[in-house]
Protein backbone atom coordinates (compact mmCIF):
# COMPACT_ATOMS: atom_id res chain seq x y z
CA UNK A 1 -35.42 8.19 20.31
CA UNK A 2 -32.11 10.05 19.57
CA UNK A 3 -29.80 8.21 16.55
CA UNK A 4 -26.68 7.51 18.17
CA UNK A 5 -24.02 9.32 16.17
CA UNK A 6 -21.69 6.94 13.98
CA UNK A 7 -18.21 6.22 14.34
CA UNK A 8 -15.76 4.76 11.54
CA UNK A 9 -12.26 3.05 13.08
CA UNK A 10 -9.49 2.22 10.11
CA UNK A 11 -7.37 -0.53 11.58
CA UNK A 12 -4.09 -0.20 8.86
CA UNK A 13 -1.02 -2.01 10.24
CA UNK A 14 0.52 -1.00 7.33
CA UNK A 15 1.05 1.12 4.39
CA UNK A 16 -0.36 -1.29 2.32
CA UNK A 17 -3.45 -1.19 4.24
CA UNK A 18 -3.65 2.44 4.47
CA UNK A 19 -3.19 3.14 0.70
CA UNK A 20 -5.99 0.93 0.56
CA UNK A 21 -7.88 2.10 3.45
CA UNK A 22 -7.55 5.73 2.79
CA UNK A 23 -9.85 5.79 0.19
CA UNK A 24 -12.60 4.67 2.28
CA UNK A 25 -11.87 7.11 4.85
CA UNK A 26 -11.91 10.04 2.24
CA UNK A 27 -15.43 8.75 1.35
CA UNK A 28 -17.05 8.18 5.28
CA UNK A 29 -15.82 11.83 5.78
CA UNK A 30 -17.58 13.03 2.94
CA UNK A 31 -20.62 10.94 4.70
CA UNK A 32 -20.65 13.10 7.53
CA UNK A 33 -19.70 10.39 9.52
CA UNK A 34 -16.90 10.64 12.40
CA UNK A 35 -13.42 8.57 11.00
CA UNK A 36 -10.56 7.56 13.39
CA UNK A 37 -7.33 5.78 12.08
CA UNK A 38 -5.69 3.95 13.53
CA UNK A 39 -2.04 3.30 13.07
CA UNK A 40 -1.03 -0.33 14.00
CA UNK A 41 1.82 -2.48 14.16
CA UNK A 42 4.55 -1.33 10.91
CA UNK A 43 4.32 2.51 12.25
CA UNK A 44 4.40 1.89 16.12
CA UNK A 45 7.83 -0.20 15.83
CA UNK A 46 8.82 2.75 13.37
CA UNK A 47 9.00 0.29 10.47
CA UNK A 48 7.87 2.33 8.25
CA UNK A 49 6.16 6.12 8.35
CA UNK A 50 2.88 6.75 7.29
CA UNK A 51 2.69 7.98 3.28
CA UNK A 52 3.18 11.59 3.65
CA UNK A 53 0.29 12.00 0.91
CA UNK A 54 -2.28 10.11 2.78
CA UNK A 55 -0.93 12.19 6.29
CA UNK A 56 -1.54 15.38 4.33
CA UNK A 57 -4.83 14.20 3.47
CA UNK A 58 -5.98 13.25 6.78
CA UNK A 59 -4.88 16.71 8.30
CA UNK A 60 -6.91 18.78 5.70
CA UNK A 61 -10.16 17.16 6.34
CA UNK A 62 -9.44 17.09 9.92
CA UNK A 63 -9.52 13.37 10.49
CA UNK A 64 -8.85 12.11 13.89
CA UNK A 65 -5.43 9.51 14.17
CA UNK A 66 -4.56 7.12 16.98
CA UNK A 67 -1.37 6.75 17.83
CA UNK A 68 -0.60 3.69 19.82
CA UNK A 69 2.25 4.94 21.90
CA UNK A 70 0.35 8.12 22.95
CA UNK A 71 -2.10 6.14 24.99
CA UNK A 72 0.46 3.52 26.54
CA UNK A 73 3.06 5.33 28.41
CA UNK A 74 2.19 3.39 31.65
CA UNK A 75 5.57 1.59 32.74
CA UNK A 76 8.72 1.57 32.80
CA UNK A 77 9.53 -0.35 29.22
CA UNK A 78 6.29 1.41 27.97
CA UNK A 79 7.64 5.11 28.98
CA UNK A 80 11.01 4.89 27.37
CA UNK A 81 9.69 2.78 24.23
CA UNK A 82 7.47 6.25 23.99
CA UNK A 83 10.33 8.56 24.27
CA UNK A 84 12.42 6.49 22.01
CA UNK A 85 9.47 6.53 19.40
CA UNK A 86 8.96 9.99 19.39
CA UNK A 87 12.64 10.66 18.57
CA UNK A 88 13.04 8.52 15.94
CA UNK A 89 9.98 10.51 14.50
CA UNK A 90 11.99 13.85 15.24
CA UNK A 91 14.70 12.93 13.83
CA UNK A 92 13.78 11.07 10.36
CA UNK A 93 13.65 13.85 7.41
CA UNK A 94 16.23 15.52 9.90
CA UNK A 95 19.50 15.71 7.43
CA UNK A 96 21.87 17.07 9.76
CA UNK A 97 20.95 13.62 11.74
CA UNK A 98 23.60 11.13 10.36
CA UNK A 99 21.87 7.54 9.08
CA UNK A 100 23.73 5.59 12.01
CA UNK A 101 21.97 7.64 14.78
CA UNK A 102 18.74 7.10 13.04
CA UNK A 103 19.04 3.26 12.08
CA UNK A 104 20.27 2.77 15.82
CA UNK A 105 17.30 4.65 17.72
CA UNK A 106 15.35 2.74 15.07
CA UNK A 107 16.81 -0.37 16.17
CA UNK A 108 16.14 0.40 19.63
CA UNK A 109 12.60 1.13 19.27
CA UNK A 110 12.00 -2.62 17.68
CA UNK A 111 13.96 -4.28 20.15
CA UNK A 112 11.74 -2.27 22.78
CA UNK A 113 8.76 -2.84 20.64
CA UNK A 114 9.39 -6.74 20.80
CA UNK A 115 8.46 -6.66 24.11
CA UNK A 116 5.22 -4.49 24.65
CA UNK A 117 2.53 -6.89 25.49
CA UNK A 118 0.60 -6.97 22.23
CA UNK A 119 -2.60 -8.73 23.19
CA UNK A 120 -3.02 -5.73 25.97
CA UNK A 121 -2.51 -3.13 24.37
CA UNK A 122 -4.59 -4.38 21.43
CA UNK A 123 -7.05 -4.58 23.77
CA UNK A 124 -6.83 -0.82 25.28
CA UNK A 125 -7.35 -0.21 21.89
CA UNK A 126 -10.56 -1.45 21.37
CA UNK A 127 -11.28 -0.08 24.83
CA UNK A 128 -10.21 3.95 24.69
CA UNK A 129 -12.23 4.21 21.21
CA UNK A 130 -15.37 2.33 22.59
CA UNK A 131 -15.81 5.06 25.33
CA UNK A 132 -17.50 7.06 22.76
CA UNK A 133 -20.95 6.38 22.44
CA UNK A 134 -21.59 5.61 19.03
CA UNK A 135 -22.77 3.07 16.46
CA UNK A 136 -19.12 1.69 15.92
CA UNK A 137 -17.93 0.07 12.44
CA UNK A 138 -14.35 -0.89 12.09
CA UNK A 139 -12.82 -0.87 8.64
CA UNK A 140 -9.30 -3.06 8.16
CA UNK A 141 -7.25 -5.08 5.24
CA UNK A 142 -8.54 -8.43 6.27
CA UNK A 143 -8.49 -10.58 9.88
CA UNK A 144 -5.41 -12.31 9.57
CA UNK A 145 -3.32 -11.71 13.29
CA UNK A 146 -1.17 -9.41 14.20
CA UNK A 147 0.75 -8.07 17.35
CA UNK A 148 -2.24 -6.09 17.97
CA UNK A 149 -4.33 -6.37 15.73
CA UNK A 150 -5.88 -10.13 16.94
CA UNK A 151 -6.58 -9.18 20.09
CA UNK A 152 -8.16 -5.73 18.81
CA UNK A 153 -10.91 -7.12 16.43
CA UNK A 154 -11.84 -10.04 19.04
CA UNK A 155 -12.28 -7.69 21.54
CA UNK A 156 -14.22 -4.78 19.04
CA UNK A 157 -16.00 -7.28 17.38
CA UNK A 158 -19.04 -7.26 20.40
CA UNK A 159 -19.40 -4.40 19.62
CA UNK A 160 -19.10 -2.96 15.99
CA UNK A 161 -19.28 -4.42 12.32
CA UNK A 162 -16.23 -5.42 11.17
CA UNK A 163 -15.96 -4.61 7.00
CA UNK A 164 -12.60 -5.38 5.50
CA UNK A 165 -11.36 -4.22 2.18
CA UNK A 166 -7.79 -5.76 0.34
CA UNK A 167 -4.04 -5.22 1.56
CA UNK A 168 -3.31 -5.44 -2.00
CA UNK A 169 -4.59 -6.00 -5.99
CA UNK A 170 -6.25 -9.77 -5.77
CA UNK A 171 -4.12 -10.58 -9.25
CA UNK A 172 -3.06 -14.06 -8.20
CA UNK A 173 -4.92 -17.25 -8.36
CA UNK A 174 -4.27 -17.92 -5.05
CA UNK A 175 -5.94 -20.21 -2.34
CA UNK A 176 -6.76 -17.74 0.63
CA UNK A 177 -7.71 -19.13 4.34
CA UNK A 178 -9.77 -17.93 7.05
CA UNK A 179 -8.54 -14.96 9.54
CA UNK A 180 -8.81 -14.82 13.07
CA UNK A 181 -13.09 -15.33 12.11
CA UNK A 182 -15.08 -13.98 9.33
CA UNK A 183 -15.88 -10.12 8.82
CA UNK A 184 -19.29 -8.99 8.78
CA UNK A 185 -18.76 -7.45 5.03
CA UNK A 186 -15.96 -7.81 2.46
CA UNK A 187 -15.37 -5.50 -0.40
CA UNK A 188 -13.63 -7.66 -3.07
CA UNK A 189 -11.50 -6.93 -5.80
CA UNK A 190 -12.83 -8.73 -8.25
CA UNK A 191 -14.50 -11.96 -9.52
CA UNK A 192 -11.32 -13.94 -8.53
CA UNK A 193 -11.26 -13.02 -4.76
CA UNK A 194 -14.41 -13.64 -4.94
CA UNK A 195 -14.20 -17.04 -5.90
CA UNK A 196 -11.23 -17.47 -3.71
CA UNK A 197 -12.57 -16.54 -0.78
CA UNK A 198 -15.82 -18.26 -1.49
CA UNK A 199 -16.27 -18.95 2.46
CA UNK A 200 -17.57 -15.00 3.05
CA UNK A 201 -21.40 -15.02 2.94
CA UNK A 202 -21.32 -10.83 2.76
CA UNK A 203 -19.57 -9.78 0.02
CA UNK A 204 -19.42 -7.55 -2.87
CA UNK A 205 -17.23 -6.89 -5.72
CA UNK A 206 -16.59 -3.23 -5.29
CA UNK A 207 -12.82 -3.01 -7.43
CA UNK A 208 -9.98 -0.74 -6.42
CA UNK A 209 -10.71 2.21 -4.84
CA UNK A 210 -7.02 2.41 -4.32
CA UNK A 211 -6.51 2.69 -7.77
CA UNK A 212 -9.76 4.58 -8.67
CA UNK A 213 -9.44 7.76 -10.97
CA UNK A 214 -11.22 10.08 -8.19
CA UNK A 215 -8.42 9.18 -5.58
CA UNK A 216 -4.97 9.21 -8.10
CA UNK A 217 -6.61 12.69 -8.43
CA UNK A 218 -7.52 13.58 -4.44
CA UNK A 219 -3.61 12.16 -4.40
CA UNK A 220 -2.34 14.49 -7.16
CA UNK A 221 -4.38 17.52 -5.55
CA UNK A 222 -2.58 17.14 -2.22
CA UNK A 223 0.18 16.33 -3.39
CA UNK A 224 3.17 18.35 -1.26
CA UNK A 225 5.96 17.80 -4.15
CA UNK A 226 3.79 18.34 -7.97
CA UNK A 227 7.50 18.55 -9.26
CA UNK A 228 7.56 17.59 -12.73
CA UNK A 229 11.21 15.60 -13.56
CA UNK A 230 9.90 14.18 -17.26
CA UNK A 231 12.59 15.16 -19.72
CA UNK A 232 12.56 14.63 -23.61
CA UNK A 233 14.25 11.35 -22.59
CA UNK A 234 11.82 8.15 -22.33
CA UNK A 235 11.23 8.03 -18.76
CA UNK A 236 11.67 4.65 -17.31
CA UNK A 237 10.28 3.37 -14.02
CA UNK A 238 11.80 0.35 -12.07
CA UNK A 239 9.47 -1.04 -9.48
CA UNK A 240 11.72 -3.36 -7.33
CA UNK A 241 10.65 -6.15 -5.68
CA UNK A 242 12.54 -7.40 -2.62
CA UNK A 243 15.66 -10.24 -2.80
CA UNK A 244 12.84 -12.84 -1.77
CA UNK A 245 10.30 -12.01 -4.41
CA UNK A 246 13.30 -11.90 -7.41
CA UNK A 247 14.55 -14.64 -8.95
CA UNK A 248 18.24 -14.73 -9.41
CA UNK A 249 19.13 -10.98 -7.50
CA UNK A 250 22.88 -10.53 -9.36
CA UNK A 251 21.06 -11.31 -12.63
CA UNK A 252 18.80 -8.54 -11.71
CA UNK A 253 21.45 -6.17 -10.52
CA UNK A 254 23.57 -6.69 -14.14
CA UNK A 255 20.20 -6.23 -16.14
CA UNK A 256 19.21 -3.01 -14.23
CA UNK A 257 23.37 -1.57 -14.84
CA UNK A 258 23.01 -2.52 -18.52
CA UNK A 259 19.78 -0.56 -18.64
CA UNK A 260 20.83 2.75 -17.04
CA UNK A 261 23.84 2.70 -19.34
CA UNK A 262 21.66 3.21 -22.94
CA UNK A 263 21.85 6.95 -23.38
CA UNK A 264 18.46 8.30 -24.39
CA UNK A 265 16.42 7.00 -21.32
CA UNK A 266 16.07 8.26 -18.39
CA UNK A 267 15.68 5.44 -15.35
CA UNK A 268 14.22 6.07 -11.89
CA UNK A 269 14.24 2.86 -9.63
CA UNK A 270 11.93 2.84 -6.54
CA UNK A 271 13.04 0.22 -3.67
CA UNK A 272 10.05 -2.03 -2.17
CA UNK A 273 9.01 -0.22 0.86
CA UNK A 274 8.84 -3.51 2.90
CA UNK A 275 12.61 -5.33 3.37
CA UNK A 276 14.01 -2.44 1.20
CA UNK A 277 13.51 0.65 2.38
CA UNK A 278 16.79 0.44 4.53
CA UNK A 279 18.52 -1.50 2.26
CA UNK A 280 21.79 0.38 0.67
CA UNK A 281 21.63 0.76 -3.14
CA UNK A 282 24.58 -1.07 -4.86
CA UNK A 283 27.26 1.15 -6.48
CA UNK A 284 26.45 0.58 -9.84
CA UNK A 285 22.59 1.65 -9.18
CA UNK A 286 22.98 4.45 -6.35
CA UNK A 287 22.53 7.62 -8.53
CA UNK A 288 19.09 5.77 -9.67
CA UNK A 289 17.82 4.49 -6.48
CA UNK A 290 14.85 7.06 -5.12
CA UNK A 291 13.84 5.62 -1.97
CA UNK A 292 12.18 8.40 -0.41
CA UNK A 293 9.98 9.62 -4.19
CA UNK A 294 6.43 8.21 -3.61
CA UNK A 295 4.85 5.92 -6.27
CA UNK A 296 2.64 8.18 -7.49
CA UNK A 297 4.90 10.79 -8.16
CA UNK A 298 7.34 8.24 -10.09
CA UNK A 299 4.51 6.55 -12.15
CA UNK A 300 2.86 10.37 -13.04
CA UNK A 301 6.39 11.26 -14.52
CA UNK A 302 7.00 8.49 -16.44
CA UNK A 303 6.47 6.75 -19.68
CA UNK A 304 7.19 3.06 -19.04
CA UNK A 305 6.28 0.92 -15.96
CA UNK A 306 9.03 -2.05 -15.52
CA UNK A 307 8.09 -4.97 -12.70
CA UNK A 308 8.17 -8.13 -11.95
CA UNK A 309 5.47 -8.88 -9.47
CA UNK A 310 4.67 -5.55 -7.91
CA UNK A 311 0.90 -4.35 -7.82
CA UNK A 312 2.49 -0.40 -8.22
CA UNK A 313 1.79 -1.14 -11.88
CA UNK A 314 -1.55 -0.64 -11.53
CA UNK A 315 -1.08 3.55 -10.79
CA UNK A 316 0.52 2.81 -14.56
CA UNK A 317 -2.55 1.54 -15.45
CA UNK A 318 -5.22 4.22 -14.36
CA UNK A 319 -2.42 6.79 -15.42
CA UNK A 320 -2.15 5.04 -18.99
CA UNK A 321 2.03 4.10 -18.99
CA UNK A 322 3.38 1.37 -20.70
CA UNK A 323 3.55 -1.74 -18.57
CA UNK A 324 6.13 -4.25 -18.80
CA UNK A 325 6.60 -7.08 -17.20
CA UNK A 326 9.80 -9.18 -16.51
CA UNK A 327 8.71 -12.95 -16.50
CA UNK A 328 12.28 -13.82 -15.89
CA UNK A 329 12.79 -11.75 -12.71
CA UNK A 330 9.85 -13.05 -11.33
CA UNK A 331 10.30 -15.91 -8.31
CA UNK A 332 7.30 -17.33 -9.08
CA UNK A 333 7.98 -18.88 -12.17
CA UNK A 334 4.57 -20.13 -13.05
CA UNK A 335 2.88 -17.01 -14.58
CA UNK A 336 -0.34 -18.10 -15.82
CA UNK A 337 -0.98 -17.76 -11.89
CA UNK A 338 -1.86 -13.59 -12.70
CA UNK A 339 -5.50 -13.03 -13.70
CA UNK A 340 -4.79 -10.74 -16.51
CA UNK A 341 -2.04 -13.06 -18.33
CA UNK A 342 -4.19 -14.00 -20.95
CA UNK A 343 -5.96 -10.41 -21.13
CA UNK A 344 -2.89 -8.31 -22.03
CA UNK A 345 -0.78 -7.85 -25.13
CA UNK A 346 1.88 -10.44 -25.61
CA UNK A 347 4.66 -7.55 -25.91
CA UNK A 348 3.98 -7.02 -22.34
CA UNK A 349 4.88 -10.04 -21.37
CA UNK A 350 9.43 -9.79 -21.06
CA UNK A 351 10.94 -12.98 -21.41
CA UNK A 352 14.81 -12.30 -21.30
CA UNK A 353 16.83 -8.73 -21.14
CA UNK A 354 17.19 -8.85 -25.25
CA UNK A 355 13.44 -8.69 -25.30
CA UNK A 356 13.12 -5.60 -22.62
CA UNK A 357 15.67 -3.56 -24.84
CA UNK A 358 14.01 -4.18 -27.82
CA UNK A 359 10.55 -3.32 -26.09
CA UNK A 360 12.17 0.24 -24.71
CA UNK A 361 13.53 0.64 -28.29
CA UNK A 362 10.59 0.07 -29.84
CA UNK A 363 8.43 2.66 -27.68
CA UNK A 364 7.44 5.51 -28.78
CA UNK A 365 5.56 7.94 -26.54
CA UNK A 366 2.34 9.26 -29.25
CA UNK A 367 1.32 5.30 -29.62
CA UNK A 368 -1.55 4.38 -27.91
CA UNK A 369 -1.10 2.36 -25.00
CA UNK A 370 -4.02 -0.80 -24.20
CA UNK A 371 -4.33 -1.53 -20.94
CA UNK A 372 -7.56 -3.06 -20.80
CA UNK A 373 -6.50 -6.68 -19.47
CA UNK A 374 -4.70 -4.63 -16.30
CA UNK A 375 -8.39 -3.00 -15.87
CA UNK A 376 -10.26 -5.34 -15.12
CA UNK A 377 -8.51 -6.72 -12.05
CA UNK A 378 -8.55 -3.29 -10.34
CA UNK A 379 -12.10 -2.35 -12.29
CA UNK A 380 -14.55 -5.24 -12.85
CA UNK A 381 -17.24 -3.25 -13.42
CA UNK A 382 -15.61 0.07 -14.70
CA UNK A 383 -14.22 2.78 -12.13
CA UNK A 384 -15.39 1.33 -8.77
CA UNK A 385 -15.80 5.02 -6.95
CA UNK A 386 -19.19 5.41 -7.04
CA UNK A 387 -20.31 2.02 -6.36
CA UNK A 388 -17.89 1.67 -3.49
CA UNK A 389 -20.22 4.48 -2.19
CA UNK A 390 -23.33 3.06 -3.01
CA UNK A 391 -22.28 0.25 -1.09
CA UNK A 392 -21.03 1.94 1.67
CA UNK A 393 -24.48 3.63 2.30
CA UNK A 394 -25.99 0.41 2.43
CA UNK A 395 -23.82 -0.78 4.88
CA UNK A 396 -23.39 1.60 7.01
């Protein structure tokens, strides 16, 4: 009897899902097995675009994408949400295009958005890929709804295994709940999601593959800007987190200005892509803010990582930058909630501006730099790239 060929469906409603999806995809290619990504809910309202990295990626190894408003142009709303969709596309890294025509067609394509019918569509989804015949598995961030999304998986799950990997580093002790039902297979993090989300009978601790050495390079190698902007200053790194993950935002603001000011640094700050990626720099930070320079580009150029929350420290990490981390910018104020609190230096650990200062003073580029504690949230059993496709065999 003929094997039916195999078909692998990434479900990323985000680019927080596809920077930890693409990984997988990279791999399943290399598997000789068929991939088709799917881009959900964030990229169909034009939310966000697609990381032009990852899009580069795809398109060199030839990997199929769905496009949601390429198969639903039935309709009246449906039609003109599709032309509208495609010309905010057009239009995007258009410069002659002024920002208000942009922001406005990309306010009309939400407001059309808001009223596809999200439970259909999700499931002519599910639908159009199933006409292949294949053995289907469907790879996503986890089961938790979406506009699409729910009725997708509940519809695809009759028919294909449903494996899900993280939407983010697990580096928070935090209670997780149940989805729309429980996957088939999880690839965890590490030993805290796993005892987290102790209700999933198929698991395994894989790590990162996000933040896996083979992928920051398969990143760096198709890369489309390998610019270097590292000067004899010491390159500094802000990773923002939006107004409702920082504690007291004017505080912030006056801390950042303070920081730019010292002469012999050299400070690049990088606005949240979700609830700040429209959001207009303030005057005293504008000729600082880089919201279109992708995270792996910043953290490659750079000597020191500053945060307060954000899991983009953890390129700093595998790329060996100083980490530093502002306890008093962060809104959760109860830090012994991170994993690797107790695994990593105290010095990393800012308390108050005085302290981060001091710390950039202090830093000299030729001492050695432990990062261990950070490792072994993304890498609980060293670099996870191989086993992730050990595992991957077995499933599949």
């Amino acid at each position: 009897m003929k094997k039916k060929n195999k078909t692998a469906i990434f479900y990323a409603y985000s680019n927080n899902a596809l920077d930890h999806l693409a990984p997988y995809v990279f791999l399943c290619h290399k598997k000789k097995i068929r991939c088709v990504v799917v881009y959900g809910e964030d990229f169909t309202s034009r939310k966000v675009f697609p990381n032009t990295k990852i899009v580069n990626i795809f398109q060199n190894i030839k990997i199929d994408i769905y496009n949601i408003p390429f198969s639903e142009k039935k309709g009246f709303i449906k039609t003109i949400f599709y032309f509208i969709w495609l010309w905010v596309g057009l239009i995007e890294y258009k410069k002659y295009f002024p920002n208000y025509l942009k922001l406005k067609l990309k306010g009309l394509c939400l407001r059309l958005y808001n009223r596809l019918d999200g439970n259909l569509i999700g499931r002519n989804i599910a639908t159009n890929l199933l006409k292949d015949k294949s053995e289907f598995f469907v790879f996503t961030d986890n089961c938790n709804p979406k506009k699409f999304k729910n009725s997708f998986l509940t519809k695809i799950k009759k028919h294909a295994k449903i494996i899900t990997t993280g939407h983010s580093v697990f580096q928070k002790k935090i209670n997780t709940k149940k989805g729309l039902f429980v996957e088939d297979f999880a690839l965890l993090m590490n030993y805290g999601e796993a005892h987290y989300k102790s209700y999933l009978k198929n698991k395994k601790i894989t790590g990162s593959l996000r933040f896996s050495k083979n992928w920051i390079k398969i990143l760096d190698l198709h890369s489309l800007n390998n610019k270097n902007f590292k000067n004899k200053k010491k390159n500094i790194i802000v990773l923002m987190s939006p107004p409702y993950l920082t504690k007291n935002w004017k505080h912030m603001l006056n801390t950042l200005a303070k920081l730019i000011s010292i002469n012999d640094i050299n400070v690049i700050i990088l606005p949240h892509v979700r609830g700040m990626y429209n959001l207009k720099p303030p005057i005293e930070l504008k000729n600082n803010w880089y919201k279109n320079l992708t995270l792996d580009s910043a953290i490659k150029n750079s000597d020191i990582i500053i945060s307060w929350g954000s899991t983009g420290i953890f390129e700093g990490v595998v790329r060996n930058k100083k980490i530093l981390y502002l306890s008093f910018l962060d809104l959760d104020s109860n830090i012994k909630k991170y994993l690797w609190i107790n695994k990593v230096s105290k010095n990393i650990i800012i308390k108050n501006e005085y302290e981060l200062f001091d710390a950039i003073n202090n830093y000299r580029t030729n001492k050695k730099i432990d990062n261990d504690g950070f490792k072994k949230i993304i890498w609980p059993n060293n670099d996870p790239w191989i086993k992730a496709s050990n595992i991957l065999d077995k499933i599949i």
